[in-house]
N, C-alpha and C. Protein backbone atom coordinates (compact mmCIF):
# COMPACT_ATOMS: atom_id res chain seq x y z
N UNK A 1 0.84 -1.17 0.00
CA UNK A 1 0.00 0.00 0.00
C UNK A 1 0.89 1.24 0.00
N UNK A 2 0.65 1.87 -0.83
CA UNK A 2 1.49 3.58 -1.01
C UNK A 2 1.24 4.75 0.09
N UNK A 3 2.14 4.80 0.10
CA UNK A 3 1.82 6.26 1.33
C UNK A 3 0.97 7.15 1.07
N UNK A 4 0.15 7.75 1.84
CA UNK A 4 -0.78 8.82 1.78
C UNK A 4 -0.49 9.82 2.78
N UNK A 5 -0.13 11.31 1.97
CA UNK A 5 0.01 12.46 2.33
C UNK A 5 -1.28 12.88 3.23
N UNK A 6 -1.22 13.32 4.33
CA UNK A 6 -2.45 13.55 5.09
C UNK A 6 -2.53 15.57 5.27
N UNK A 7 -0.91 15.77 4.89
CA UNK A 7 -1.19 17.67 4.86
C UNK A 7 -0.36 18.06 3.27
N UNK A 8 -0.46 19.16 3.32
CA UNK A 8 0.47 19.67 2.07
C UNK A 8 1.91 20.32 2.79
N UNK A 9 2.47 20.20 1.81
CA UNK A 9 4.26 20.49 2.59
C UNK A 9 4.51 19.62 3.85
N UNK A 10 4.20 18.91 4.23
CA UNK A 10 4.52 18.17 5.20
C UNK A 10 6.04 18.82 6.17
N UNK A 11 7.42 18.46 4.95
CA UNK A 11 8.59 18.66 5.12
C UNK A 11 8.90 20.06 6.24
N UNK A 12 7.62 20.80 5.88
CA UNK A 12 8.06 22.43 6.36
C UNK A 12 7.32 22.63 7.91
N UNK A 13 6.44 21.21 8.19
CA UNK A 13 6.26 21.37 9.47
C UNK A 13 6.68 20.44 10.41
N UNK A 14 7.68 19.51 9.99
CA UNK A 14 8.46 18.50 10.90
C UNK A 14 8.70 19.32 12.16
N UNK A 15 8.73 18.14 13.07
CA UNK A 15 8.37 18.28 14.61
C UNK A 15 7.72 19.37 14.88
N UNK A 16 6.53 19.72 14.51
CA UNK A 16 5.70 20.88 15.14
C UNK A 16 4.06 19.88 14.98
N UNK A 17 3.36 20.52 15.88
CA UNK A 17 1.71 20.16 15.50
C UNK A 17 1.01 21.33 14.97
N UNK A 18 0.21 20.63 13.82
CA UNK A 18 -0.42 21.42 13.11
C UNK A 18 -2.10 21.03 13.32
N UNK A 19 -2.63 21.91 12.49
CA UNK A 19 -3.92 21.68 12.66
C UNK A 19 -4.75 22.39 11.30
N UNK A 20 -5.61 21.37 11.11
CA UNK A 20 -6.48 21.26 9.67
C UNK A 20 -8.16 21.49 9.91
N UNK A 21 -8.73 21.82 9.05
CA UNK A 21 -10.04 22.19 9.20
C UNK A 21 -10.76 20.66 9.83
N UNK A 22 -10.45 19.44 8.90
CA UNK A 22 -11.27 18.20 9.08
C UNK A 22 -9.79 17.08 8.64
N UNK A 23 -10.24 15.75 8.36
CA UNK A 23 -9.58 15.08 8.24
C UNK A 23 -9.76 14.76 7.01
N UNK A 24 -10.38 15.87 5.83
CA UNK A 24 -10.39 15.57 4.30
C UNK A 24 -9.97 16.74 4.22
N UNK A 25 -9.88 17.71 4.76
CA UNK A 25 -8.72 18.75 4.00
C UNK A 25 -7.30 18.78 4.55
N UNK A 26 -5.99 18.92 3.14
CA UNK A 26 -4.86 18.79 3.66
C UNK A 26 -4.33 20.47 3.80
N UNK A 27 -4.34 21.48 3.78
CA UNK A 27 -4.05 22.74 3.76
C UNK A 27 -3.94 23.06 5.46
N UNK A 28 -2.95 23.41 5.70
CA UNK A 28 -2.73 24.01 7.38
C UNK A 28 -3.03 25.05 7.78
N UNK A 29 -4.03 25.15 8.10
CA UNK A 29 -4.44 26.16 8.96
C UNK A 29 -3.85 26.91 10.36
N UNK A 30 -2.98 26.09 10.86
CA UNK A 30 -2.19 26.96 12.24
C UNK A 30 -1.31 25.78 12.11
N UNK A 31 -0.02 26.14 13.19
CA UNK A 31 0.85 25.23 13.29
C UNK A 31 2.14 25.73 14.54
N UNK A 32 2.36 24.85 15.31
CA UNK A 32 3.14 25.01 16.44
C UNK A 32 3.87 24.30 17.39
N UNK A 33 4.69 24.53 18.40
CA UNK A 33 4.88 23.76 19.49
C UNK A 33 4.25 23.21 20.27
N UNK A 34 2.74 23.63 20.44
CA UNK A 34 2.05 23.86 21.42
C UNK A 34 0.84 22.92 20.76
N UNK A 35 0.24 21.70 21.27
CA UNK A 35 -1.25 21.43 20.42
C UNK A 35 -2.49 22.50 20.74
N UNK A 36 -2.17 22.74 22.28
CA UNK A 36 -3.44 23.70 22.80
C UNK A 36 -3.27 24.95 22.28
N UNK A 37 -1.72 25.34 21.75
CA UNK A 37 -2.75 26.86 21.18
C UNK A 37 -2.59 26.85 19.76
N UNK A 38 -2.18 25.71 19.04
CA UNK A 38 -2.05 25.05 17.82
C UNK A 38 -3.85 25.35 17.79
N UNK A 39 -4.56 24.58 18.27
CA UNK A 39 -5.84 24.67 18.33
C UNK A 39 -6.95 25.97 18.47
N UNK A 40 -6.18 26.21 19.69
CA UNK A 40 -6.82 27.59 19.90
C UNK A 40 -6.57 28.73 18.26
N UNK A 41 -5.23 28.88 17.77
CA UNK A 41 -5.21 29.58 16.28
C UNK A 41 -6.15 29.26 15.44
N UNK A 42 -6.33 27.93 15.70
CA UNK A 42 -7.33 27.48 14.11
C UNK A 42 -8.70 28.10 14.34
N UNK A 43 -9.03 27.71 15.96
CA UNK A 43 -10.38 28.14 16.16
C UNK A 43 -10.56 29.48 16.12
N UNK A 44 -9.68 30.20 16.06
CA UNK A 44 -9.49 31.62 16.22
C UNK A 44 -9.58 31.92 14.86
N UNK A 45 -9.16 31.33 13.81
CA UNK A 45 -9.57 31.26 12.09
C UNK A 45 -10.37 30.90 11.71
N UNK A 46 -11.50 30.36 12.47
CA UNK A 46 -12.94 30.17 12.46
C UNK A 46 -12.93 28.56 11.69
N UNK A 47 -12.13 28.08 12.61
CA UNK A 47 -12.62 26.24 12.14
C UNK A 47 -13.50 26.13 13.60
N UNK A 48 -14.19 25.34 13.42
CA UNK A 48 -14.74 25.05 14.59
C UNK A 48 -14.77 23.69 15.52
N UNK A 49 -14.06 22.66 14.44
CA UNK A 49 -13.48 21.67 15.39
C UNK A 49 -12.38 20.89 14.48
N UNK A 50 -11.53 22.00 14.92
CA UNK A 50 -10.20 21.73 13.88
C UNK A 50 -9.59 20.29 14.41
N UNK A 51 -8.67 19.68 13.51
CA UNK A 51 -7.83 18.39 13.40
C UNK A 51 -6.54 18.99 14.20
N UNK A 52 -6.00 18.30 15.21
CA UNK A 52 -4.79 18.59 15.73
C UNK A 52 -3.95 17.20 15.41
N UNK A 53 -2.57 17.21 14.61
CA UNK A 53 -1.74 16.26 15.43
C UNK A 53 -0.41 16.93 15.01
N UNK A 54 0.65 16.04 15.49
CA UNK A 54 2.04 15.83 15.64
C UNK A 54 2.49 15.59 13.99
N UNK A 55 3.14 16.27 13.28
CA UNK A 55 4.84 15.64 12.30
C UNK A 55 5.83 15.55 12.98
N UNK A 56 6.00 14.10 13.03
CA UNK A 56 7.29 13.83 13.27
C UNK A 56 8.66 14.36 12.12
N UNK A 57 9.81 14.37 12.70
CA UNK A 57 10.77 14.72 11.83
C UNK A 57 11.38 13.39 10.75
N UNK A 58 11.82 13.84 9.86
CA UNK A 58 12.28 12.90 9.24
C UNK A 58 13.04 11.78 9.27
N UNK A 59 13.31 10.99 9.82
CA UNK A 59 14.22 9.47 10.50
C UNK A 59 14.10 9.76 11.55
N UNK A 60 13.03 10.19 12.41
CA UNK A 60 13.02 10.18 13.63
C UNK A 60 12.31 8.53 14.22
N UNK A 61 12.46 8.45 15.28
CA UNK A 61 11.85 6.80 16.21
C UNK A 61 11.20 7.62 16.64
N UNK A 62 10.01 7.01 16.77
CA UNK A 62 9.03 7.29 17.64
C UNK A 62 8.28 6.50 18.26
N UNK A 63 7.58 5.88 19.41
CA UNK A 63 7.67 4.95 20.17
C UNK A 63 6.06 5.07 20.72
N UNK A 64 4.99 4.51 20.33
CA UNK A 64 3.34 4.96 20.99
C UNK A 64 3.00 3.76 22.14
């Protein structure tokens, strides 16, 4: 199975959390250190129950 891009530019937000209108649009709407005010920006751009997660960096381990 082929990889699927879940944002656009991906590369330009390694290790930060971003946040998207829904989980069918890829365009970033806010983006940060922070998920809570990662969130708080979007909602502040008038999403109203924006998508938050994590990019990891590129060859990074990551461990759930």
């Amino acid at each position: 199975m082929a990889a699927k891009s879940i944002i656009n530019n991906g590369g330009k937000y390694a290790g930060k959390y971003v946040a998207t209108r829904s989980f069918n649009h890829k365009a970033v709407v806010a983006s940060g250190k922070d998920p809570g005010g990662v969130r708080q920006k979007a909602i502040d751009k008038g999403c109203k129950s924006p998508v938050v997660f994590f990019i990891p960096r590129k060859n990074a381990i990551h461990i759930y």
